[in-house]
Protein backbone atom coordinates (compact mmCIF):
# COMPACT_ATOMS: atom_id res chain seq x y z
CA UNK A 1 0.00 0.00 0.00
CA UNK A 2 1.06 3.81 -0.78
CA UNK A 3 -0.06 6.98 -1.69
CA UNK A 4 -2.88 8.27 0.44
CA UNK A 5 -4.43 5.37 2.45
CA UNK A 6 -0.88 4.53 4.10
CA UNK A 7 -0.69 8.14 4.97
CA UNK A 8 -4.32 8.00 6.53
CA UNK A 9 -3.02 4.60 8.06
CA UNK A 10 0.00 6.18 9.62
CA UNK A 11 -2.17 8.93 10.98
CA UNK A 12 -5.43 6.50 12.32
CA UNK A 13 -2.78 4.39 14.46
CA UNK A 14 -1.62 7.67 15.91
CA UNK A 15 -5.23 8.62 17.78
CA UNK A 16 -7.11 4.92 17.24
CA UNK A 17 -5.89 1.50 18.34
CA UNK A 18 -4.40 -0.39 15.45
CA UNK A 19 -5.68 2.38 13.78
CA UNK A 20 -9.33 1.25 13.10
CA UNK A 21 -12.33 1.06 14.65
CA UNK A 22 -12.99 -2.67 14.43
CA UNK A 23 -10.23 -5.49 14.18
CA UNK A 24 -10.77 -7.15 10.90
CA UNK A 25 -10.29 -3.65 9.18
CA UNK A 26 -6.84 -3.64 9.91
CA UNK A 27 -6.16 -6.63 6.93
CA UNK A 28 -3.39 -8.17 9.43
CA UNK A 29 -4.54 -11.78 8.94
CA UNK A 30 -3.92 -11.48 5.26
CA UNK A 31 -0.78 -9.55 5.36
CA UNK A 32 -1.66 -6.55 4.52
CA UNK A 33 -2.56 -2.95 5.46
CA UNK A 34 -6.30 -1.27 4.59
CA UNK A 35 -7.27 0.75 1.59
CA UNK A 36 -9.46 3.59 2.69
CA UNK A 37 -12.87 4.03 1.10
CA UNK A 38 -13.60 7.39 -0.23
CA UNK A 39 -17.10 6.96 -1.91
CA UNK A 40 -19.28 3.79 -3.16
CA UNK A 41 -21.50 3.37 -6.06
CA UNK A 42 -24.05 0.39 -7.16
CA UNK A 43 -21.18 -2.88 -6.95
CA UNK A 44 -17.91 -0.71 -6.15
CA UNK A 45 -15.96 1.01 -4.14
CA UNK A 46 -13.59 3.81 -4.71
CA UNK A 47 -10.53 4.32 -3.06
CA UNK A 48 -8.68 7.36 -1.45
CA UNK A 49 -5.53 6.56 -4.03
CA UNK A 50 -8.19 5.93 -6.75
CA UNK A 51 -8.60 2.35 -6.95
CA UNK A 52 -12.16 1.26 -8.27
CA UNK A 53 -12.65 -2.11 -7.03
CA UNK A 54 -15.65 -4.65 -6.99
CA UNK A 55 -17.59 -5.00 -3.82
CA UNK A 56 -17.64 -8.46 -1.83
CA UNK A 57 -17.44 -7.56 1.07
CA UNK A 58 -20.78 -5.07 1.15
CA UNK A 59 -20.26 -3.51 4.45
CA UNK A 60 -19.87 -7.03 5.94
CA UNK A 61 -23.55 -7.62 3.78
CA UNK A 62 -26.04 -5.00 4.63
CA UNK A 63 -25.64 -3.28 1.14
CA UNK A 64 -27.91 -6.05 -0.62
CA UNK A 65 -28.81 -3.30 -2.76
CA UNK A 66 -25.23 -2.22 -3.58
CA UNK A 67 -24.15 1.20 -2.45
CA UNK A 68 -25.79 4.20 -2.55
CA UNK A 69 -28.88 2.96 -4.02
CA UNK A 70 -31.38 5.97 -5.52
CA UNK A 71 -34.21 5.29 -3.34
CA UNK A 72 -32.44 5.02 -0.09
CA UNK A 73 -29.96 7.58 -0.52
CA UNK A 74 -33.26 9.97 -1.47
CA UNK A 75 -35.03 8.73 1.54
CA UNK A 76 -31.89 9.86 4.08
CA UNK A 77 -32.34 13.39 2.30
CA UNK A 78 -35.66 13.94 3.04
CA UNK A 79 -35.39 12.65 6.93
CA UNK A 80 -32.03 14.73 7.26
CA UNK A 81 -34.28 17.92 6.34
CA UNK A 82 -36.49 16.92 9.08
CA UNK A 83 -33.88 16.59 11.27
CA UNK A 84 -30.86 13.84 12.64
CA UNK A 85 -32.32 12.59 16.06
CA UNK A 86 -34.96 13.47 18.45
CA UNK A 87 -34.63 10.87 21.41
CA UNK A 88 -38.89 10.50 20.68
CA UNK A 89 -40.94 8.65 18.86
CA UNK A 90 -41.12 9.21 15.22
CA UNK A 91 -43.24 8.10 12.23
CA UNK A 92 -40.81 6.19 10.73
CA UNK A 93 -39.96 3.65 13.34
CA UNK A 94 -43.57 2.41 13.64
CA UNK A 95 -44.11 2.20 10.19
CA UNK A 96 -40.37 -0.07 9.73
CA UNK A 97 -41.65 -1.94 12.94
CA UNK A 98 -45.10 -2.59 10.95
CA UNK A 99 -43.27 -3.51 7.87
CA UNK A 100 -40.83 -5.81 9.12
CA UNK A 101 -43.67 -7.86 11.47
CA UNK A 102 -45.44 -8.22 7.63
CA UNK A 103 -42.44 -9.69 6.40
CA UNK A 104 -40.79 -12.07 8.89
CA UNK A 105 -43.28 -15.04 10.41
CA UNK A 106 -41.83 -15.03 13.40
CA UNK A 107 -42.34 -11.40 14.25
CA UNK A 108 -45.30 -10.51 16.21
CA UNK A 109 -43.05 -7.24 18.15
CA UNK A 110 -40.13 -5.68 17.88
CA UNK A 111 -37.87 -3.46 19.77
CA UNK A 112 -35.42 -0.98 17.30
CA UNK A 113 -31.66 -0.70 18.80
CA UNK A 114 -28.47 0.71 17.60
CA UNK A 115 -26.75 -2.76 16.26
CA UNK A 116 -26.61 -6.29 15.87
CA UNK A 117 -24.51 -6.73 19.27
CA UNK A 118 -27.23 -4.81 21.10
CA UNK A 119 -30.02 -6.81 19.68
CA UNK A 120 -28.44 -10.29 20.39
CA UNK A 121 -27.71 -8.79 23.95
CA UNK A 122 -31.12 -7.68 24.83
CA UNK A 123 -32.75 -10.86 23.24
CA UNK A 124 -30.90 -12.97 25.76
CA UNK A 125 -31.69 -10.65 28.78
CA UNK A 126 -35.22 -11.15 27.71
CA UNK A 127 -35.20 -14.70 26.99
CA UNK A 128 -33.29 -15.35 30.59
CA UNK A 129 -36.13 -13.16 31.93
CA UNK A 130 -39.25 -15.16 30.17
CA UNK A 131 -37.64 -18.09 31.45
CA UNK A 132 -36.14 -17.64 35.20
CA UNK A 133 -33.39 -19.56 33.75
CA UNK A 134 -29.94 -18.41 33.03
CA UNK A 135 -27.82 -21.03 30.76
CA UNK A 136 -28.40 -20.81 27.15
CA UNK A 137 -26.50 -22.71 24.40
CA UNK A 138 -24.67 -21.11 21.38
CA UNK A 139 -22.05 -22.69 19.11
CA UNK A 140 -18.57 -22.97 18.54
CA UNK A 141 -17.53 -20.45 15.45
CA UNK A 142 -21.12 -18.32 15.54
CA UNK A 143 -20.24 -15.07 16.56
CA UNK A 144 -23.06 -12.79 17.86
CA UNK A 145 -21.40 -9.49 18.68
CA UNK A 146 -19.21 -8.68 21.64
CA UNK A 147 -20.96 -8.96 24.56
CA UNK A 148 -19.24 -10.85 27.32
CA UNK A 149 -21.14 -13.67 27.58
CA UNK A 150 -21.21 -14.25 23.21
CA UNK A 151 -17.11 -14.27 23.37
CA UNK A 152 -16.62 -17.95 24.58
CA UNK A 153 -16.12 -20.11 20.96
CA UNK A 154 -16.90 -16.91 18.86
CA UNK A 155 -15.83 -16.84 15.31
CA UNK A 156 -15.81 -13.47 13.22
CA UNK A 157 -13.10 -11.61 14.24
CA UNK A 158 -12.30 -13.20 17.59
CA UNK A 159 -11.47 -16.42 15.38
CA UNK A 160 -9.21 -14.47 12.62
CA UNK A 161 -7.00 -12.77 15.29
CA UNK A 162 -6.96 -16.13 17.11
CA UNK A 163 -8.27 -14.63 20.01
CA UNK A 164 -9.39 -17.13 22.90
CA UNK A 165 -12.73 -15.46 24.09
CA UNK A 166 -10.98 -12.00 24.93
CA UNK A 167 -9.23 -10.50 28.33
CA UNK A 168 -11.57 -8.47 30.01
CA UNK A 169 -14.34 -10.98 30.31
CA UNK A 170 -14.26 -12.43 33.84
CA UNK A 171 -14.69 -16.37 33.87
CA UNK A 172 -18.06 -15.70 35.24
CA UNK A 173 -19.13 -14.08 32.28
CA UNK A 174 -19.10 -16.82 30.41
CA UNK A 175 -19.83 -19.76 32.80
CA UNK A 176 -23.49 -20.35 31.92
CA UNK A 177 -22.32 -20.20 28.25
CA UNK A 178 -22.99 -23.57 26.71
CA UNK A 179 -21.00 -24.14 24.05
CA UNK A 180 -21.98 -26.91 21.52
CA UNK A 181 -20.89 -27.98 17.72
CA UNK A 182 -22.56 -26.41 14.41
CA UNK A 183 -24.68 -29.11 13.04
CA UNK A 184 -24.50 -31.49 15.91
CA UNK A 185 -27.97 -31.90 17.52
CA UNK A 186 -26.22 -34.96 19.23
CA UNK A 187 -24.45 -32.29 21.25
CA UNK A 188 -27.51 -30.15 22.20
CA UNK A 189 -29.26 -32.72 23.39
CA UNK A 190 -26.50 -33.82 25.64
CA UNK A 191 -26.57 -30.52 26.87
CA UNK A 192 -29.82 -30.65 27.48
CA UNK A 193 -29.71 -33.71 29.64
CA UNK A 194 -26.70 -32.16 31.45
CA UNK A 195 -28.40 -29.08 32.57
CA UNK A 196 -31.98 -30.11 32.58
CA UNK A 197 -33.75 -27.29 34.08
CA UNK A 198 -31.40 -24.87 33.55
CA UNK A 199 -31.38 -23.48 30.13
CA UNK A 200 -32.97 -20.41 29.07
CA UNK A 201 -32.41 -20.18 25.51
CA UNK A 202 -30.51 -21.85 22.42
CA UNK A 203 -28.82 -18.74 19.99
CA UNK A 204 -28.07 -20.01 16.64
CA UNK A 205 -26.97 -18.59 13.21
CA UNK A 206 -29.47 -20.36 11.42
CA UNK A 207 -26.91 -20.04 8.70
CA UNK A 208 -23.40 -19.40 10.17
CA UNK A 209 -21.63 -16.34 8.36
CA UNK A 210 -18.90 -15.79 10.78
CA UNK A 211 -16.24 -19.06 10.33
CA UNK A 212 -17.09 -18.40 6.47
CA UNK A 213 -20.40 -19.56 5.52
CA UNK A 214 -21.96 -22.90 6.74
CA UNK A 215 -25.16 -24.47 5.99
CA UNK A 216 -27.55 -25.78 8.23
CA UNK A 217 -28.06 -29.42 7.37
CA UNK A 218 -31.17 -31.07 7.30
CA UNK A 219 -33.06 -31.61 10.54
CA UNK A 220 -30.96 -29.31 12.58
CA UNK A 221 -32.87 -26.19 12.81
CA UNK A 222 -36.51 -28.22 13.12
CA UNK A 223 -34.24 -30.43 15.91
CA UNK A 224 -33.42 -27.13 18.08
CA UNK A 225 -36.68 -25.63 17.59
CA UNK A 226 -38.36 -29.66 19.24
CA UNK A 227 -35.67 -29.30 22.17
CA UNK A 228 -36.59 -26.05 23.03
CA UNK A 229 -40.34 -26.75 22.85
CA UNK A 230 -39.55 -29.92 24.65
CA UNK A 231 -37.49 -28.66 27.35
CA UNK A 232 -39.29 -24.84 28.05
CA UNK A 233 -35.86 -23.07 26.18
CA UNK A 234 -36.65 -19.81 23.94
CA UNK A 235 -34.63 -20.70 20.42
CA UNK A 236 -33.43 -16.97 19.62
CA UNK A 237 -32.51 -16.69 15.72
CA UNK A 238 -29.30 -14.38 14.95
CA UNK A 239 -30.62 -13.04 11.58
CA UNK A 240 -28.15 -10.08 11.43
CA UNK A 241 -26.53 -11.71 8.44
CA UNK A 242 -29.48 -13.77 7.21
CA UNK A 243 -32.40 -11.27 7.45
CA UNK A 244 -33.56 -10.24 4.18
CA UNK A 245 -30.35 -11.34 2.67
CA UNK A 246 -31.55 -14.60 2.89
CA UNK A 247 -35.15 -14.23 1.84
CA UNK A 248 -37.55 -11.53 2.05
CA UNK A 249 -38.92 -13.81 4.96
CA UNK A 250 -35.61 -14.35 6.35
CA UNK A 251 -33.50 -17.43 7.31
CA UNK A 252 -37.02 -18.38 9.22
CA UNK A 253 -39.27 -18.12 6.23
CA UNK A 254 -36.93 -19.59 4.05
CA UNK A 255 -36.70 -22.83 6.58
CA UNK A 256 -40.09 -22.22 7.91
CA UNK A 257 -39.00 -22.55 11.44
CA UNK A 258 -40.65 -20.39 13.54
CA UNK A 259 -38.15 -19.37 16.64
CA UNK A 260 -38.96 -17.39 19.38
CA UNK A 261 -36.91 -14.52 19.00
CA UNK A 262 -34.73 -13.31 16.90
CA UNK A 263 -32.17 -10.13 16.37
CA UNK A 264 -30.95 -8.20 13.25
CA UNK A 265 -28.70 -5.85 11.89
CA UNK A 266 -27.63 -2.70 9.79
CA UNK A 267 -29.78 -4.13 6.51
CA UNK A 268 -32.96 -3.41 8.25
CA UNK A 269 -31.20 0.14 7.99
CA UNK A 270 -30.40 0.66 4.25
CA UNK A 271 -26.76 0.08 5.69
CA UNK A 272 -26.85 2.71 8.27
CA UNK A 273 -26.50 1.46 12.14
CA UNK A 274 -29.11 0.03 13.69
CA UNK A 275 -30.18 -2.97 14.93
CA UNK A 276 -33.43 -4.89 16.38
CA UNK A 277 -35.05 -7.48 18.23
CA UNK A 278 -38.11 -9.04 18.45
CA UNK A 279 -40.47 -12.45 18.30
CA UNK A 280 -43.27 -13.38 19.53
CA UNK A 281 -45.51 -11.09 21.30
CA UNK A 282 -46.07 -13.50 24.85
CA UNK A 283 -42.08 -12.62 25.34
CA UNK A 284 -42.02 -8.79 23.99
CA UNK A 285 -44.21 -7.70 26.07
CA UNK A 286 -42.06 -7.93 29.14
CA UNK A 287 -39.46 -5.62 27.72
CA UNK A 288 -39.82 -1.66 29.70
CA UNK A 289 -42.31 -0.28 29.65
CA UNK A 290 -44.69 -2.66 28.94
CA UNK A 291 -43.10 -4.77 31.35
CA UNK A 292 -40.10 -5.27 33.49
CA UNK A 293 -37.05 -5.76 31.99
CA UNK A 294 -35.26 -3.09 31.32
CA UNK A 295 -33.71 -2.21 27.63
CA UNK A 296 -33.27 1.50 26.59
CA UNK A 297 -31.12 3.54 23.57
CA UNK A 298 -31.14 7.39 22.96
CA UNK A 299 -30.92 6.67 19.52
CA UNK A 300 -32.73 3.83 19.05
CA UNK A 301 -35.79 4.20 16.20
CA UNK A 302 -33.17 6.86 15.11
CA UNK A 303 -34.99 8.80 11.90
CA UNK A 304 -32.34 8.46 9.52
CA UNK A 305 -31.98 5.00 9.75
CA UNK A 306 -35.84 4.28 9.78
CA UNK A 307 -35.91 6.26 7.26
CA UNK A 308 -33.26 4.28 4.88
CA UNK A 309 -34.76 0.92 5.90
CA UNK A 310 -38.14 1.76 4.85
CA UNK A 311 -36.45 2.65 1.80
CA UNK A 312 -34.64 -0.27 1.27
CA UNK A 313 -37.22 -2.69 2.54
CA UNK A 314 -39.51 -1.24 0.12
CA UNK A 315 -37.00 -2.07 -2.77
CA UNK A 316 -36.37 -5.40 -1.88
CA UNK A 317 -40.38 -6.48 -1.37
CA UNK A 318 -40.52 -6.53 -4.96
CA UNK A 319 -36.60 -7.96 -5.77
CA UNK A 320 -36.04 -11.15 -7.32
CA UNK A 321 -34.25 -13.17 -5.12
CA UNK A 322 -34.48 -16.26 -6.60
CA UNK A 323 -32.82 -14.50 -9.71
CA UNK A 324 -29.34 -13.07 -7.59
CA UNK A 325 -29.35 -16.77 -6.35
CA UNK A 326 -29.54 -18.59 -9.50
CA UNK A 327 -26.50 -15.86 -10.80
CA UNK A 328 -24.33 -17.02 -7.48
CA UNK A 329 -25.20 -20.59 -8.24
CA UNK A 330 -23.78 -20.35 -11.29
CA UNK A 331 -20.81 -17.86 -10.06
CA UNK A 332 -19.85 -20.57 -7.66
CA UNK A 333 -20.07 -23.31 -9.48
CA UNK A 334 -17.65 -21.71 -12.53
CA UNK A 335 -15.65 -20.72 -9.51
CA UNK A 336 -15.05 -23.99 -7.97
CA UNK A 337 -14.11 -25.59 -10.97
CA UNK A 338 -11.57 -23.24 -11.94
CA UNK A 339 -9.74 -24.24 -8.66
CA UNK A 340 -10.40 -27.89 -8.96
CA UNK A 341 -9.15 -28.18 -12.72
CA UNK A 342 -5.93 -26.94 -11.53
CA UNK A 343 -5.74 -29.60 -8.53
CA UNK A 344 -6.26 -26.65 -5.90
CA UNK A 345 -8.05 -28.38 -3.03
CA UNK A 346 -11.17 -25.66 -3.16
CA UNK A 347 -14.38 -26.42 -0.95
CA UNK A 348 -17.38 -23.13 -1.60
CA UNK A 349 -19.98 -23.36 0.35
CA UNK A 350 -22.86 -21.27 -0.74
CA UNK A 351 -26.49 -19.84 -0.36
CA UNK A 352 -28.61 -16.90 -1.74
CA UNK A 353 -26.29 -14.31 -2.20
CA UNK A 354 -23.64 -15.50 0.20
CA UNK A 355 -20.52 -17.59 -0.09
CA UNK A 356 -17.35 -18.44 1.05
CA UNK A 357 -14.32 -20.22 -0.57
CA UNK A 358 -12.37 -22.90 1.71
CA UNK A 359 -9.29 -23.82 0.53
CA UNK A 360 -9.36 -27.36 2.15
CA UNK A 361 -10.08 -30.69 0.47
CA UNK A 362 -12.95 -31.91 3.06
CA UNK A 363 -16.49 -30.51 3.28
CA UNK A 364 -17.13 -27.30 5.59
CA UNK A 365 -19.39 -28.11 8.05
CA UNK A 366 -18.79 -26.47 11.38
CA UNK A 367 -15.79 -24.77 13.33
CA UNK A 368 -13.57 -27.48 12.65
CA UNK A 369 -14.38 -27.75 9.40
CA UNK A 370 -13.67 -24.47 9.04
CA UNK A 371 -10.74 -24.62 10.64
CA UNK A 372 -8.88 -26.94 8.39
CA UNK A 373 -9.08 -24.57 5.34
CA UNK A 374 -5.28 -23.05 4.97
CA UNK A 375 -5.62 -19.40 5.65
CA UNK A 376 -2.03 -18.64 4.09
CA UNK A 377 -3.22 -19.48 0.73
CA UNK A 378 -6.94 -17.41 1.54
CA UNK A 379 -4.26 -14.30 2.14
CA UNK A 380 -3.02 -14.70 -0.93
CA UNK A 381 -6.04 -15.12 -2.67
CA UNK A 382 -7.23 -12.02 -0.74
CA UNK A 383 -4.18 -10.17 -1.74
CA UNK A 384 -4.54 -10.96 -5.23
CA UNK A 385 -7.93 -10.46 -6.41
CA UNK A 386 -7.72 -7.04 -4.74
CA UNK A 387 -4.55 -6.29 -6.82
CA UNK A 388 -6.63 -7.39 -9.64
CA UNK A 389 -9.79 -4.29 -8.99
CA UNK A 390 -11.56 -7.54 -6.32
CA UNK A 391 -12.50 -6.25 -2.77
CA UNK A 392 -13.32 -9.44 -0.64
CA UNK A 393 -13.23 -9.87 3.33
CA UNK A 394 -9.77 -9.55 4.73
CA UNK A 395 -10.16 -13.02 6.30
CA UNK A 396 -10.79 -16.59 5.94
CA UNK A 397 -13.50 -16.68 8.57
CA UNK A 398 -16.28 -14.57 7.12
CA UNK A 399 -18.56 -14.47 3.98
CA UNK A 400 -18.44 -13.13 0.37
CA UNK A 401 -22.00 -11.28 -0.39
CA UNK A 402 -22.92 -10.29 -3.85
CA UNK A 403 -25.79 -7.73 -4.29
CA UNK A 404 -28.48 -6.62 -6.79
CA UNK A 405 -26.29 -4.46 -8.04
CA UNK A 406 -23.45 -6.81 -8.88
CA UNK A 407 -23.19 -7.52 -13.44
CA UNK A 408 -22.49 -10.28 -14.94
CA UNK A 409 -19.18 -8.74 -15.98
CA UNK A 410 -18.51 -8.64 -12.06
CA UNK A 411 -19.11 -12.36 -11.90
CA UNK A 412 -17.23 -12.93 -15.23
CA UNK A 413 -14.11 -10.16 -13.78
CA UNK A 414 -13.74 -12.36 -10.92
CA UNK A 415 -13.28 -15.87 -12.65
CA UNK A 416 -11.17 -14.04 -14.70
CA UNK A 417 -8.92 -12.88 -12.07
CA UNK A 418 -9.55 -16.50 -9.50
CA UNK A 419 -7.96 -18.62 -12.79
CA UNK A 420 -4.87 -16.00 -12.73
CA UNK A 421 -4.54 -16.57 -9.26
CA UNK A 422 -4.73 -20.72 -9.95
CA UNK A 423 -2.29 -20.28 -12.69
């Protein structure tokens, strides 16, 4: 790297730590340093030295859209008129509350926060609160922000900077974390027998984006959703990557599993922060005021971002989704065998709009899975494809997203530039 973004680099560690604002940015697990973004259009991103490079990384996969899209970028205009925050209610936030109850099945209420990590926070404290219980179950590799008790077997960026869990969490934190394999009901049942009783809640991924992308396979989601029934647990969906990336409906419309609760992320937003929560109405209704546990946000139903995601929902109501997944069907599928006609041990794992290339020779199922892919050959896949006018994720653990916006001479660009890279 040179030119302006090392000299913004040089600066940013001055004043930030590691000179960003969130790990993964810093591009240290693929040896190299971050290109600043200057401005973003439709599929790209342009860079403070210039560079024009294809977007798959999507602001980690909010921008389903691409960015900058007409209608949400008009919609932000109008609210900023109106003004940036009040700390009150606001027509916007009921009528992106009503919208996304009409879209997801599993919605009955919903509660508007500032992020995914809030949302996943506040669904536990609620679902410990329905239940009287404290233990809940999540699994090794899913990552659901960084609240202390989500950082025991976290993947994201806890997994790339080989992190274990992080200091700063007391032991306690994490002691009624249950910690269970992707994929393996086997497991959760076993953990069920172990602390019968006990258990408040199971909080999945119902398709894990953070250690790359992995699939649910058949029968585990409709197994978690019996156990909980069975055994009086909440199951608490983590659709901040899945949530009308997935579907329309969601990861729970798509599976037509209906889970209890379930949190979401910045693409409820048009790609500006927020977050929410929400489920079925027997468990909302405790959250303050209504009832008595307590959540709260000055900015939460912030106007600009209700604003964007009305926007942006209202765009994708009437997107063909089944159209963006039959392109990244057939992206994948040109993409795998360009590694695997060159003997380049090449596993992609993919769904909707999402995927992730592992280079290992065994399927990608779970953590472990996941962690037998060789990450020194991802960096220099990473390192390549951006030399080559490519922008993926600046690690091995996270997932490739493609948007509406992306051509077929993206697709066709990137093939292009993978066979280079297989030689």
């Amino acid at each position: 790297m040179s030119g302006v973004s090392q000299t913004l680099f040089n600066e940013a560690r001055l004043y930030m730590p590691g000179g960003v604002n969130s790990p993964v940015r810093a591009c240290a697990a693929v040896g190299a340093e971050p290109l600043f973004i200057e401005r973003g259009r439709g599929s790209r991103v342009i860079c403070a030295d210039g560079e024009n490079l294809v977007d798959f990384v999507l602001s980690w996969g909010p921008l389903i859209l691409g960015h900058a899209h007409p209608a949400v970028n008009q919609a932000i205009r109008e609210a900023v008129d109106r003004g940036s925050s009040f700390g009150a209610p606001c027509r916007a936030e009921v009528e992106l509350a009503k919208a996304m109850v009409t879209a997801l099945p599993g919605l009955e209420m919903v509660r508007m926060v500032n992020s995914g990590t809030e949302a996943a926070m506040s669904a536990l404290r609620l679902a410990r609160a329905c239940t009287g219980k404290v233990k809940f179950i999540k699994f090794d590799g899913c990552y659901h922000g960084h609240a202390d008790p989500f950082l025991a077997g976290a993947g994201s960026g806890v997994a790339t900077l080989s992190i274990p869990g992080t200091p700063g969490v007391p032991e306690a934190a994490v002691a009624d974390t249950i910690l269970c394999p992707y994929n393996d009901l086997g497991s959760v049942k076993d953990a069920f027998s172990a602390h019968s009783g006990d258990l408040a809640a199971v909080i999945v991924e119902p398709v894990a984006g953070n250690m790359g992308l992995v699939l649910p396979e058949e029968g585990f989601l409709e197994g978690l959703r019996e156990l909980c029934t069975k055994h009086g647990a909440l199951l608490i969906f983590d659709e901040v990557i899945t949530g009308f990336r997935l579907a329309y409906a969601g990861a729970q419309g798509r599976f037509g599993i209906d889970p209890d609760l379930a949190a979401f992320g910045k693409i409820i937003g048009g790609g500006l922060p927020v977050g929410a929560y929400g489920g079925k109405a027997v468990y909302m209704r405790h959250i303050a005021p209504q009832g008595q546990v307590y959540q709260a946000g000055t900015l939460s139903g912030n106007p600009l971002a209700m604003a964007a995601g009305l926007a942006a929902l209202s765009v994708l109501r009437g997107s063909d989704y089944v159209a963006l997944e039959q392109k990244v069907e057939d992206f994948c599928k040109e993409l795998e065998s360009v590694f695997t006609s060159r003997s380049i041990d090449a596993r992609i794992n993919r769904i909707a709009s999402m995927f992730t290339v592992f280079f290992t020779s065994r399927p990608v199922r779970d953590f472990a899975g996941a962690r037998t892919a060789d990450a020194g050959r991802y960096a220099r896949f990473f390192l390549h494809m951006r030399e080559r006018g490519f922008f993926l994720a600046p690690s091995a653990f996270e997932t490739a997203m493609a948007s509406f916006a992306h051509s077929d001479e993206d697709f066709l660009g990137f093939l292009k530039a993978a066979a280079a890279f297989a030689g």
